[in-house]
PDB file of N, CA and C in Angstrom:
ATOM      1  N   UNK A   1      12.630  33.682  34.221  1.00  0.00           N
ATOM      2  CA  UNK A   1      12.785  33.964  32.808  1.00  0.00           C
ATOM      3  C   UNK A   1      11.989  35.225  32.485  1.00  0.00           C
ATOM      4  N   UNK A   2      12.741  36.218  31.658  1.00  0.00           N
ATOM      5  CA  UNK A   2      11.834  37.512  31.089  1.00  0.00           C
ATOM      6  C   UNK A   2      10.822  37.243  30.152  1.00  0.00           C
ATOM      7  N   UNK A   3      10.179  38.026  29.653  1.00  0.00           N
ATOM      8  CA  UNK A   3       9.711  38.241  28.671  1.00  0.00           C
ATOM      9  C   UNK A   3      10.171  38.060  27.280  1.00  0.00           C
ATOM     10  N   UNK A   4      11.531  38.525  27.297  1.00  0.00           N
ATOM     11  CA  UNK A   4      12.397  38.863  25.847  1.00  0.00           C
ATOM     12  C   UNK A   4      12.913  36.839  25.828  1.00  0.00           C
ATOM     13  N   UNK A   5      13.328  36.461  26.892  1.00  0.00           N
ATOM     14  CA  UNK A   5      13.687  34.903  26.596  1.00  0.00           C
ATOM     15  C   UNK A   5      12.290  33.955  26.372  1.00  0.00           C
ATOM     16  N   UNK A   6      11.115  34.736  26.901  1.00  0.00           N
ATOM     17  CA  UNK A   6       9.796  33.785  26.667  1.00  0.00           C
ATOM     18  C   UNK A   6       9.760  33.890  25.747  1.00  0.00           C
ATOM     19  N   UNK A   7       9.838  34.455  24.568  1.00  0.00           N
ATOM     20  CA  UNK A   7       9.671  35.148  23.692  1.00  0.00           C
ATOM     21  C   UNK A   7      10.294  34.598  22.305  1.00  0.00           C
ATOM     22  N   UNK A   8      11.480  34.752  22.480  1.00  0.00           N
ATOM     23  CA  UNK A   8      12.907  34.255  21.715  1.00  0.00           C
ATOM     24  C   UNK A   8      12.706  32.492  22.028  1.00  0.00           C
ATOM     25  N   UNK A   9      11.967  32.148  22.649  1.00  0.00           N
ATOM     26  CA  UNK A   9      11.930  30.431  22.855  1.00  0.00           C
ATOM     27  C   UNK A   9      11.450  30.204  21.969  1.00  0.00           C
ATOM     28  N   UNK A  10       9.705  30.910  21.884  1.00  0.00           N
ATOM     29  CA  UNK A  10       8.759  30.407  21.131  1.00  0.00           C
ATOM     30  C   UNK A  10       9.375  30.936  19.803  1.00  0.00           C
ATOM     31  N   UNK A  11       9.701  31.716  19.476  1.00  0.00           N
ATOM     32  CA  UNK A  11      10.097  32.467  17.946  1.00  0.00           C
ATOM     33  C   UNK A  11      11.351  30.725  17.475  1.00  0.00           C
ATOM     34  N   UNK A  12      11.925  30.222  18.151  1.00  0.00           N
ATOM     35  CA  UNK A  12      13.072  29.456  17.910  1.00  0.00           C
ATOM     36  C   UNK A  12      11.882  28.246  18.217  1.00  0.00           C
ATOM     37  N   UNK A  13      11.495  27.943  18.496  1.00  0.00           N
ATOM     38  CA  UNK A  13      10.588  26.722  18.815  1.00  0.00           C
ATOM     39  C   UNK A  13       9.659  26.186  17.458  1.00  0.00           C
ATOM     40  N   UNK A  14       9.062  27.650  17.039  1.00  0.00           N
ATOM     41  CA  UNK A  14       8.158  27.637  15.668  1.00  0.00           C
ATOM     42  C   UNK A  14       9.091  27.167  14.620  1.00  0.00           C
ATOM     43  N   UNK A  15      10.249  27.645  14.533  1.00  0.00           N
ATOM     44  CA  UNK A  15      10.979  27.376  13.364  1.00  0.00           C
ATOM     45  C   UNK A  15      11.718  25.629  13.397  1.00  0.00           C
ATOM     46  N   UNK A  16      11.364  24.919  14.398  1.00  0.00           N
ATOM     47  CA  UNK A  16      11.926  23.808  14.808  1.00  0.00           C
ATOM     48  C   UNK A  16      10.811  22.737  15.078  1.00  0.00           C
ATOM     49  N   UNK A  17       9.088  23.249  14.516  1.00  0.00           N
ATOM     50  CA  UNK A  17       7.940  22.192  14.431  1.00  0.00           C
ATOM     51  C   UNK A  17       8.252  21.570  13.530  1.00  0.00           C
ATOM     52  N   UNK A  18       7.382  20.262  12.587  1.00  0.00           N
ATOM     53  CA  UNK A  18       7.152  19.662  12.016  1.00  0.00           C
ATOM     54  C   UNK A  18       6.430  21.025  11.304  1.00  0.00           C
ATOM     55  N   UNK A  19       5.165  21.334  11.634  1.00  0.00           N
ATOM     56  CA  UNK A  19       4.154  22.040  11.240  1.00  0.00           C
ATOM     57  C   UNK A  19       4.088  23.538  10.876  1.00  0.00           C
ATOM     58  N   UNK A  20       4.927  24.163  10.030  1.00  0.00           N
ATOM     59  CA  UNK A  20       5.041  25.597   9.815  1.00  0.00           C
ATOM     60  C   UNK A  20       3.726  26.432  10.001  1.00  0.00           C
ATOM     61  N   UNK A  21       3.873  27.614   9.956  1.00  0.00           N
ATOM     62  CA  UNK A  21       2.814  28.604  10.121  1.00  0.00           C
ATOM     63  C   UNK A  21       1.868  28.231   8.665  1.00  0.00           C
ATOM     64  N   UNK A  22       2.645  28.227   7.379  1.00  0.00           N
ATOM     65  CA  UNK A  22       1.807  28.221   6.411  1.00  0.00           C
ATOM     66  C   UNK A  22       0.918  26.996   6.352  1.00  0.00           C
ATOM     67  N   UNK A  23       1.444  25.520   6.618  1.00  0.00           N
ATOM     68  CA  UNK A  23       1.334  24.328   6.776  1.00  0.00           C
ATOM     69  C   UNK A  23      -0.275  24.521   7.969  1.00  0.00           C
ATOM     70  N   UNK A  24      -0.068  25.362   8.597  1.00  0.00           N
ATOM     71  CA  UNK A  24      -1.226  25.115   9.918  1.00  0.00           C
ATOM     72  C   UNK A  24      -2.308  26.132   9.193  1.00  0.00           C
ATOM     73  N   UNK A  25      -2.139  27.502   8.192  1.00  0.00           N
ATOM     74  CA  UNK A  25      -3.056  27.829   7.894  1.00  0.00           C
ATOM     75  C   UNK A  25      -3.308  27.205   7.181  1.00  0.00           C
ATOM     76  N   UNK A  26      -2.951  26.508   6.242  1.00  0.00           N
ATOM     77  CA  UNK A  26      -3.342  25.621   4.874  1.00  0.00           C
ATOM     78  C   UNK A  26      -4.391  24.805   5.565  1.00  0.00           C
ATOM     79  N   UNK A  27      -4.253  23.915   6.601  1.00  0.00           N
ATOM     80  CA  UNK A  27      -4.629  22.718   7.070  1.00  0.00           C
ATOM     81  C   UNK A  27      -6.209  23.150   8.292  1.00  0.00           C
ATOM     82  N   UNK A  28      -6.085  24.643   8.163  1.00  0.00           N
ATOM     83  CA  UNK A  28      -7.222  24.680   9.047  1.00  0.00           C
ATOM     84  C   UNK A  28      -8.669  25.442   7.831  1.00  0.00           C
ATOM     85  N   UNK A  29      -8.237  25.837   6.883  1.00  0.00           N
ATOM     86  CA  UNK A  29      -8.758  26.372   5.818  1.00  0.00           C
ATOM     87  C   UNK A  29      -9.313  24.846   4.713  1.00  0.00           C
ATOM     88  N   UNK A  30      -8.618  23.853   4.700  1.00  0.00           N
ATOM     89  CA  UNK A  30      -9.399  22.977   4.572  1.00  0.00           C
ATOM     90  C   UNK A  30     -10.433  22.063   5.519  1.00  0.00           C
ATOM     91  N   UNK A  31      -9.998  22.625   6.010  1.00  0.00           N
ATOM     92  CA  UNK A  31     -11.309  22.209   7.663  1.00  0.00           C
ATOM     93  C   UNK A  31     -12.110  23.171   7.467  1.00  0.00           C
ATOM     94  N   UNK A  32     -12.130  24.329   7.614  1.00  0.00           N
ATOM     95  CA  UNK A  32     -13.397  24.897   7.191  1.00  0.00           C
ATOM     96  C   UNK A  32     -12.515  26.576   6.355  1.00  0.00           C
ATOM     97  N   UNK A  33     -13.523  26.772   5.112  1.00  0.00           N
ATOM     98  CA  UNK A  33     -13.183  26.809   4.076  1.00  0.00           C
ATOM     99  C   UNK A  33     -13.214  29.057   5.034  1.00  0.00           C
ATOM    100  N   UNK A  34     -12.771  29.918   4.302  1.00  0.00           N
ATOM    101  CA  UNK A  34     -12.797  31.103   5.042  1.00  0.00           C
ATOM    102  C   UNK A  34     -11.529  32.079   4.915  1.00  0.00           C
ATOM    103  N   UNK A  35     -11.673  32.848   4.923  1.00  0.00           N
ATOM    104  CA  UNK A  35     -10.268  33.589   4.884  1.00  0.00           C
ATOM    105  C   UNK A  35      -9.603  33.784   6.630  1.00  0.00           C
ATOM    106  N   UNK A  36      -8.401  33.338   6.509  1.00  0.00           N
ATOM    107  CA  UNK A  36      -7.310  32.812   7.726  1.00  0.00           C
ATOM    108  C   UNK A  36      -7.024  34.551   8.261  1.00  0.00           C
ATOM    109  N   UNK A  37      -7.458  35.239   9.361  1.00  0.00           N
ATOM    110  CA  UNK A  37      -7.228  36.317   9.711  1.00  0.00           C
ATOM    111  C   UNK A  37      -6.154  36.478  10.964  1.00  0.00           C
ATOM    112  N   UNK A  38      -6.158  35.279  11.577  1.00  0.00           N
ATOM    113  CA  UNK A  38      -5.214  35.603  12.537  1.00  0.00           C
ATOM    114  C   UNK A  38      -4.259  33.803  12.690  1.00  0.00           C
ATOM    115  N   UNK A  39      -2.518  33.852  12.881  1.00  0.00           N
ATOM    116  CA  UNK A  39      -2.089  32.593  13.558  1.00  0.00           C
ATOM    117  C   UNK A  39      -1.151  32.977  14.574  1.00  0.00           C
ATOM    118  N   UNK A  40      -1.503  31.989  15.585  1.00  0.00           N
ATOM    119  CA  UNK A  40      -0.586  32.590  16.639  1.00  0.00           C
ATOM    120  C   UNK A  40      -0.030  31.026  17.346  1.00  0.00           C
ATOM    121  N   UNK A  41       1.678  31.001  17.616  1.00  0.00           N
ATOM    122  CA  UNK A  41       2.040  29.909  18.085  1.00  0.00           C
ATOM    123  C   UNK A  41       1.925  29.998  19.634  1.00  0.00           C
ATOM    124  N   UNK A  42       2.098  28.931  20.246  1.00  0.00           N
ATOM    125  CA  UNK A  42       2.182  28.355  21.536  1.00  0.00           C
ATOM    126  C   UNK A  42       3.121  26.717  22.171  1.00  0.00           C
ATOM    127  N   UNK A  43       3.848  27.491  22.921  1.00  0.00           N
ATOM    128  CA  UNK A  43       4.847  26.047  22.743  1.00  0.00           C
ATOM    129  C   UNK A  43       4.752  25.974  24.295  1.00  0.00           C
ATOM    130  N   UNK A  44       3.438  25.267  25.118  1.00  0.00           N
ATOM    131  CA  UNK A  44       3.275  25.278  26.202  1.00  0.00           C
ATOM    132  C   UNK A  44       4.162  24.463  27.405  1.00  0.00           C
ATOM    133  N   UNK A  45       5.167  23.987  26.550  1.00  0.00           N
ATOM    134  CA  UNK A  45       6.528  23.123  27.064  1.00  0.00           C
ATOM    135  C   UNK A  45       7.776  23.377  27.131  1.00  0.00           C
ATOM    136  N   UNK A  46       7.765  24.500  25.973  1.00  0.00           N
ATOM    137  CA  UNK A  46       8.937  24.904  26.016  1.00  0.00           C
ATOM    138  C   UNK A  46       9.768  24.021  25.267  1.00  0.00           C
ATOM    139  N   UNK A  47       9.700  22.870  24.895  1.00  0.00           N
ATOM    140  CA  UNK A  47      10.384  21.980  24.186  1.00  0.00           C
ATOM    141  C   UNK A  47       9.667  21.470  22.987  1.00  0.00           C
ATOM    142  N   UNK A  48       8.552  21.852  22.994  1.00  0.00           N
ATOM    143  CA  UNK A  48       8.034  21.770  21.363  1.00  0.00           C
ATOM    144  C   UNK A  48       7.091  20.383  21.390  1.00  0.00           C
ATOM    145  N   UNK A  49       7.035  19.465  22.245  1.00  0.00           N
ATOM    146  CA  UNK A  49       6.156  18.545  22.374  1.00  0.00           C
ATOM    147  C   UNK A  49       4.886  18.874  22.153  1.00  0.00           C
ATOM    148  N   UNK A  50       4.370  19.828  22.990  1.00  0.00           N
ATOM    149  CA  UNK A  50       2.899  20.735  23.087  1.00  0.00           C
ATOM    150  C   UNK A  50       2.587  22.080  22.012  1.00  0.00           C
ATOM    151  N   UNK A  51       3.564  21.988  21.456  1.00  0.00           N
ATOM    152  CA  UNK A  51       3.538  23.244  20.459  1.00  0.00           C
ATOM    153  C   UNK A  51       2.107  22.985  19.809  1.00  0.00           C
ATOM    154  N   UNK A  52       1.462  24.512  19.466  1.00  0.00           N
ATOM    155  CA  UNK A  52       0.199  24.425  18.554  1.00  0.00           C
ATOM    156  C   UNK A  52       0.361  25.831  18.125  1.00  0.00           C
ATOM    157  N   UNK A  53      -0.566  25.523  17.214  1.00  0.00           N
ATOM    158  CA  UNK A  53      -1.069  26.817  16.096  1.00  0.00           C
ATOM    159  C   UNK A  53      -2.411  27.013  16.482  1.00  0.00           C
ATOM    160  N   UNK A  54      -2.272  28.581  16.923  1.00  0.00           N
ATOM    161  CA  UNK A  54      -3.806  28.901  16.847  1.00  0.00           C
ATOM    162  C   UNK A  54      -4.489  29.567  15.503  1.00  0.00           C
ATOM    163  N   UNK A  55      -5.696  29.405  14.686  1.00  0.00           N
ATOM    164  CA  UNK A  55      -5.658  29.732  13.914  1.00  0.00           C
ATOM    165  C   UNK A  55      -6.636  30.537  13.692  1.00  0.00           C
ATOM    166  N   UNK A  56      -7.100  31.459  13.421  1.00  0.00           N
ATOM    167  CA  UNK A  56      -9.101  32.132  13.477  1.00  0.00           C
ATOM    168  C   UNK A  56      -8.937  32.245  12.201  1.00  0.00           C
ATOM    169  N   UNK A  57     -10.388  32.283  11.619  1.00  0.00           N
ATOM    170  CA  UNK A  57     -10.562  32.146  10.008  1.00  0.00           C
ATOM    171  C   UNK A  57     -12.413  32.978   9.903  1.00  0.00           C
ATOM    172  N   UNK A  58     -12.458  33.553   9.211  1.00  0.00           N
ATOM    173  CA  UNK A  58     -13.744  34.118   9.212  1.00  0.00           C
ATOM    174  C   UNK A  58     -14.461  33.794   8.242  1.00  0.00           C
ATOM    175  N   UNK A  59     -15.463  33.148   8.335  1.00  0.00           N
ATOM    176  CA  UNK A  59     -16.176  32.346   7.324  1.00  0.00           C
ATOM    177  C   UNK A  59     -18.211  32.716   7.293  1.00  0.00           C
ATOM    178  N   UNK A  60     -18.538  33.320   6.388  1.00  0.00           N
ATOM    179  CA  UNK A  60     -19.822  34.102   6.386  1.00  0.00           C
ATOM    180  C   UNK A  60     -19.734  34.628   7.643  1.00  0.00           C
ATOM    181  N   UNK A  61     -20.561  34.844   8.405  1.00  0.00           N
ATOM    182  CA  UNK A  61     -20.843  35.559   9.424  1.00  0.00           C
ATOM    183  C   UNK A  61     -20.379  35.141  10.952  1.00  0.00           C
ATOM    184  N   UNK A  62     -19.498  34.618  10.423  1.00  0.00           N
ATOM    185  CA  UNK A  62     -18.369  33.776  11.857  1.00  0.00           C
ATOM    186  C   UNK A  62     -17.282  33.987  12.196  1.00  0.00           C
ATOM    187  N   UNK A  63     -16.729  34.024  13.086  1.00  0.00           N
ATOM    188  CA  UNK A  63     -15.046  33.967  13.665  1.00  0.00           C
ATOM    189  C   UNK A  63     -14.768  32.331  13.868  1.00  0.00           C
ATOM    190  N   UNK A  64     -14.437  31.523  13.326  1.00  0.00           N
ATOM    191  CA  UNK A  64     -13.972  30.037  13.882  1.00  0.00           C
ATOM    192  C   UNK A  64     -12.486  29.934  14.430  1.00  0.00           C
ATOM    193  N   UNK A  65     -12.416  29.573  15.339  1.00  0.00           N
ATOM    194  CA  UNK A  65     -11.358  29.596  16.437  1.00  0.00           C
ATOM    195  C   UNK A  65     -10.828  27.847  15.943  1.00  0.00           C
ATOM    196  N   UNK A  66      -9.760  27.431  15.294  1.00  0.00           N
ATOM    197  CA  UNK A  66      -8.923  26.506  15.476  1.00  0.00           C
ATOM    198  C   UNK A  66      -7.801  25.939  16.015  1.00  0.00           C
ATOM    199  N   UNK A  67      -7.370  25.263  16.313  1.00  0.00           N
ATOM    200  CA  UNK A  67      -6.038  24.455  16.823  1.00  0.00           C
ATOM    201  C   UNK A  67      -5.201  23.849  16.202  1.00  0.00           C
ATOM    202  N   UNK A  68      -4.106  24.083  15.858  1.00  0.00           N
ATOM    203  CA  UNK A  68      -2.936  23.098  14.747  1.00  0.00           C
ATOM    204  C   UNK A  68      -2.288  22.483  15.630  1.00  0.00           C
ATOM    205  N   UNK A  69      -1.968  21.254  16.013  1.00  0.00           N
ATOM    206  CA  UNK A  69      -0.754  20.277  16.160  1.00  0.00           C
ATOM    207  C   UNK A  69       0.186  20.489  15.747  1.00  0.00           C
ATOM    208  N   UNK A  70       1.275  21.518  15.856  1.00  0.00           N
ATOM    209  CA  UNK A  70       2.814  21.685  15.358  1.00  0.00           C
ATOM    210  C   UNK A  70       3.257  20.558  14.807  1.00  0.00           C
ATOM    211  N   UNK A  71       2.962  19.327  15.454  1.00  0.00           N
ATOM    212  CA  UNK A  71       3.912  18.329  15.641  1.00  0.00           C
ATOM    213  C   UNK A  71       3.031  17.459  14.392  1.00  0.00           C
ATOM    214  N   UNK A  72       1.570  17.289  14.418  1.00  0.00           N
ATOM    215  CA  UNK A  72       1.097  15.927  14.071  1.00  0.00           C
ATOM    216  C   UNK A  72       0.295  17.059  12.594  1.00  0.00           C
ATOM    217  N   UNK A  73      -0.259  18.113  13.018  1.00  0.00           N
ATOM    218  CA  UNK A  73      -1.132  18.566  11.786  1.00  0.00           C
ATOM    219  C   UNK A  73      -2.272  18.503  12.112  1.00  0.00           C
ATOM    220  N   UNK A  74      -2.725  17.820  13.090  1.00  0.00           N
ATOM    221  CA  UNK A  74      -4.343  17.444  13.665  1.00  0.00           C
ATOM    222  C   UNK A  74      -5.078  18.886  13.661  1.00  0.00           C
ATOM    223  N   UNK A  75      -5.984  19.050  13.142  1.00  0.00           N
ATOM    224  CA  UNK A  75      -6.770  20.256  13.412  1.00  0.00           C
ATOM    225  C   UNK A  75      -8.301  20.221  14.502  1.00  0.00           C
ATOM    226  N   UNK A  76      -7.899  21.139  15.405  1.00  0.00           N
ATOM    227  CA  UNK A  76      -9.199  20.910  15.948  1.00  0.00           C
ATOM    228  C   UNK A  76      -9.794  21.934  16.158  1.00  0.00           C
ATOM    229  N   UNK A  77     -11.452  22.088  15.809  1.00  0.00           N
ATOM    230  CA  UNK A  77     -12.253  23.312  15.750  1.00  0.00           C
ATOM    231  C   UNK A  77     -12.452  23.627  17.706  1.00  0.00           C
ATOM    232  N   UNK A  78     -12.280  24.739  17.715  1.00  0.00           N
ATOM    233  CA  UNK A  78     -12.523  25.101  19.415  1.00  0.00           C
ATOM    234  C   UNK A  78     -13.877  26.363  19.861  1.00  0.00           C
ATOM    235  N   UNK A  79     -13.813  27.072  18.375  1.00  0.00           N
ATOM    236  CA  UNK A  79     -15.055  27.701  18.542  1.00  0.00           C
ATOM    237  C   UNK A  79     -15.711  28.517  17.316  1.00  0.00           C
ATOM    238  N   UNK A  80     -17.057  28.550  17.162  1.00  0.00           N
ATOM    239  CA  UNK A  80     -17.762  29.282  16.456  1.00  0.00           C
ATOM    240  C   UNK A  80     -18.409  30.608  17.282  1.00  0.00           C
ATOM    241  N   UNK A  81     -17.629  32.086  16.806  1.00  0.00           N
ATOM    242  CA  UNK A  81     -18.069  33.494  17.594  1.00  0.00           C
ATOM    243  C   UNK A  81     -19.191  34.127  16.212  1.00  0.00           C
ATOM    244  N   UNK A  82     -20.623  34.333  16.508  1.00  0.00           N
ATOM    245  CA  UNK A  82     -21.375  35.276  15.459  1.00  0.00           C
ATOM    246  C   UNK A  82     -20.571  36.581  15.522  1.00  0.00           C
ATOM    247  N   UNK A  83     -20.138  36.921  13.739  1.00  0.00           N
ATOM    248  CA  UNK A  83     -19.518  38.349  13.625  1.00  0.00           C
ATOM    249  C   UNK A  83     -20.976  39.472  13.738  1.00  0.00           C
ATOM    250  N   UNK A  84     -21.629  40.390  14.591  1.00  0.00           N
ATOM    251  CA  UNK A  84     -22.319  41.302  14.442  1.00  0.00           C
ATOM    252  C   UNK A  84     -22.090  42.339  13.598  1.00  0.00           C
ATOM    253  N   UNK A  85     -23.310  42.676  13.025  1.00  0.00           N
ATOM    254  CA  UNK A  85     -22.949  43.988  12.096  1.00  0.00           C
ATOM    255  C   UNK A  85     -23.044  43.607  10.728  1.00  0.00           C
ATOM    256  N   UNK A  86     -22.248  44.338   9.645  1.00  0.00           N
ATOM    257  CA  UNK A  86     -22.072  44.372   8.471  1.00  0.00           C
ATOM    258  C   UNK A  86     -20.711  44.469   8.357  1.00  0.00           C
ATOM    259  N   UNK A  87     -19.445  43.976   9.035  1.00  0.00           N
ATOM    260  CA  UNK A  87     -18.326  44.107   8.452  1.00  0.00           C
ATOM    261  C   UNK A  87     -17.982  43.191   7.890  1.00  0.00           C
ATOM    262  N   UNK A  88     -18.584  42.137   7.311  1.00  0.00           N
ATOM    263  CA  UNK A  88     -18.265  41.236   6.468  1.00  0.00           C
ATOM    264  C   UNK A  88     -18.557  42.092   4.812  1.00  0.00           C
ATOM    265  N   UNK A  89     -19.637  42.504   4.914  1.00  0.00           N
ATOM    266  CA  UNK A  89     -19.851  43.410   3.097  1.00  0.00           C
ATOM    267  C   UNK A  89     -18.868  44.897   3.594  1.00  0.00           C
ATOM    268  N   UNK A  90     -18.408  45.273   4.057  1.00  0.00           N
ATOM    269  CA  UNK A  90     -17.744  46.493   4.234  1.00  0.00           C
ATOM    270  C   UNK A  90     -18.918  47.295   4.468  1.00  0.00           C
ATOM    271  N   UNK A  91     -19.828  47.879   5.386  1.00  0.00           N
ATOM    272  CA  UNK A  91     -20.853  48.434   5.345  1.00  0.00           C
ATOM    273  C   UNK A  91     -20.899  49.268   6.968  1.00  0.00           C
ATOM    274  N   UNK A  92     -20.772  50.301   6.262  1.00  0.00           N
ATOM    275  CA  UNK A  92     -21.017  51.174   8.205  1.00  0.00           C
ATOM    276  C   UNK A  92     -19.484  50.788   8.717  1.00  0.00           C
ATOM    277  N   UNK A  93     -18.486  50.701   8.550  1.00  0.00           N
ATOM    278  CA  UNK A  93     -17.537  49.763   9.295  1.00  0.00           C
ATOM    279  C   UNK A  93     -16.839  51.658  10.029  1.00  0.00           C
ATOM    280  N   UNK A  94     -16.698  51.194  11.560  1.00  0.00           N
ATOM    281  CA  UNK A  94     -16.251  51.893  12.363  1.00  0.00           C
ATOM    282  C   UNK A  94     -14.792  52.178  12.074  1.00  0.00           C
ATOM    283  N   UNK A  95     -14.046  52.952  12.663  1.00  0.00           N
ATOM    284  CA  UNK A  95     -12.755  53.239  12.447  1.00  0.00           C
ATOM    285  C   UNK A  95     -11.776  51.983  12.817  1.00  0.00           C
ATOM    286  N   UNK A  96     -11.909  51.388  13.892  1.00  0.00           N
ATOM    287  CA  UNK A  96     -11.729  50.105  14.477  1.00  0.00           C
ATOM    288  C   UNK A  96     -11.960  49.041  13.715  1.00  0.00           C
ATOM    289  N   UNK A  97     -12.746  49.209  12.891  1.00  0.00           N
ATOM    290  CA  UNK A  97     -13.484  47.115  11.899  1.00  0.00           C
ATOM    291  C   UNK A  97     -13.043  48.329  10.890  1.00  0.00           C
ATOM    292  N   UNK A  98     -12.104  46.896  10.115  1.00  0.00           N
ATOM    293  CA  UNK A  98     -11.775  46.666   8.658  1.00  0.00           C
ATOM    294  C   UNK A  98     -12.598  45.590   7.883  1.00  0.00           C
ATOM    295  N   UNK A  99     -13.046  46.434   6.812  1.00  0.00           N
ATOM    296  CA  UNK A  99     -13.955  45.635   5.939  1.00  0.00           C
ATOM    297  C   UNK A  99     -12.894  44.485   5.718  1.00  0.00           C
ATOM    298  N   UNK A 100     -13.417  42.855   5.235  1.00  0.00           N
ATOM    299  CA  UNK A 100     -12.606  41.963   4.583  1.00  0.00           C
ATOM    300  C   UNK A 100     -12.838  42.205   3.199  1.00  0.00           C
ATOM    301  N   UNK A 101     -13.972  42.581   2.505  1.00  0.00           N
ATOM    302  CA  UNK A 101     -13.929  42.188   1.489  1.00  0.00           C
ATOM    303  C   UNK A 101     -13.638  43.942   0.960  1.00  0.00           C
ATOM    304  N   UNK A 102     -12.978  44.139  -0.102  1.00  0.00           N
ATOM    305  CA  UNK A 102     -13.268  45.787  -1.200  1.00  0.00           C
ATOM    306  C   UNK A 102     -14.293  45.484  -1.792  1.00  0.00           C
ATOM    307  N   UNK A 103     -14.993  46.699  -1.958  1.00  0.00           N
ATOM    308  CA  UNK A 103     -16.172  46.906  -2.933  1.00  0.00           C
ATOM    309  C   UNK A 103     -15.774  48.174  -4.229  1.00  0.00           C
ATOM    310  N   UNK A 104     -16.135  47.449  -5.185  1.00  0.00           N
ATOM    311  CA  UNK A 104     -15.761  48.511  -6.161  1.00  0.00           C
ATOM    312  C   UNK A 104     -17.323  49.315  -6.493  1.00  0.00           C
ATOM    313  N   UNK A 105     -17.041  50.546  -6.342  1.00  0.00           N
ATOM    314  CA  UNK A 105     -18.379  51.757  -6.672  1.00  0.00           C
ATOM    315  C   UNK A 105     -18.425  52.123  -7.509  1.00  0.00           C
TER     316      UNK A 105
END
């Protein structure tokens, strides 16, 4: 199998969970409270049994790494990363880091 059919599975797989994309950010944002920066699916079966939502959410000075259950909704926390720096206040931010928050001057 290519790339373009690995691909086209999971894109057709997401749309055929129980658990939508919005449904898995909703559900990991009440697990811990943060703005939802990244979701990414995984349908490690190919048939949607194993499907999950990955979810990262950045919350004060953290990256929290979550897990959605496509199927059930179960959320499970997998990791807490310390964000270094000041790109949480927009401060010094390199060409590469986007401030989250605007500051009005």
């Amino acid at each position: 199998m290519n790339a373009n059919n690995a691909l086209n599975e999971d894109l057709l797989a997401a749309t055929k969970v129980s658990i939508s994309m919005m449904d898995a950010i909703n559900a990991a944002v009440k697990e811990v409270s943060g703005t939802p920066v990244t979701a990414e699916f995984e349908n490690s079966d190919g048939e949607g049994a194993e499907a999950r939502w990955f979810i990262e959410i950045i919350s004060g000075n953290a990256a929290i790494d979550l897990e959605v259950d496509a199927t059930t909704g179960k959320v499970t926390r997998l990791a807490d990363e310390p964000i270094e720096g000041d790109v949480i206040q927009g401060e010094e931010a390199s060409s590469t880091e986007v401030p989250l928050e605007k500051t009005d001057k």
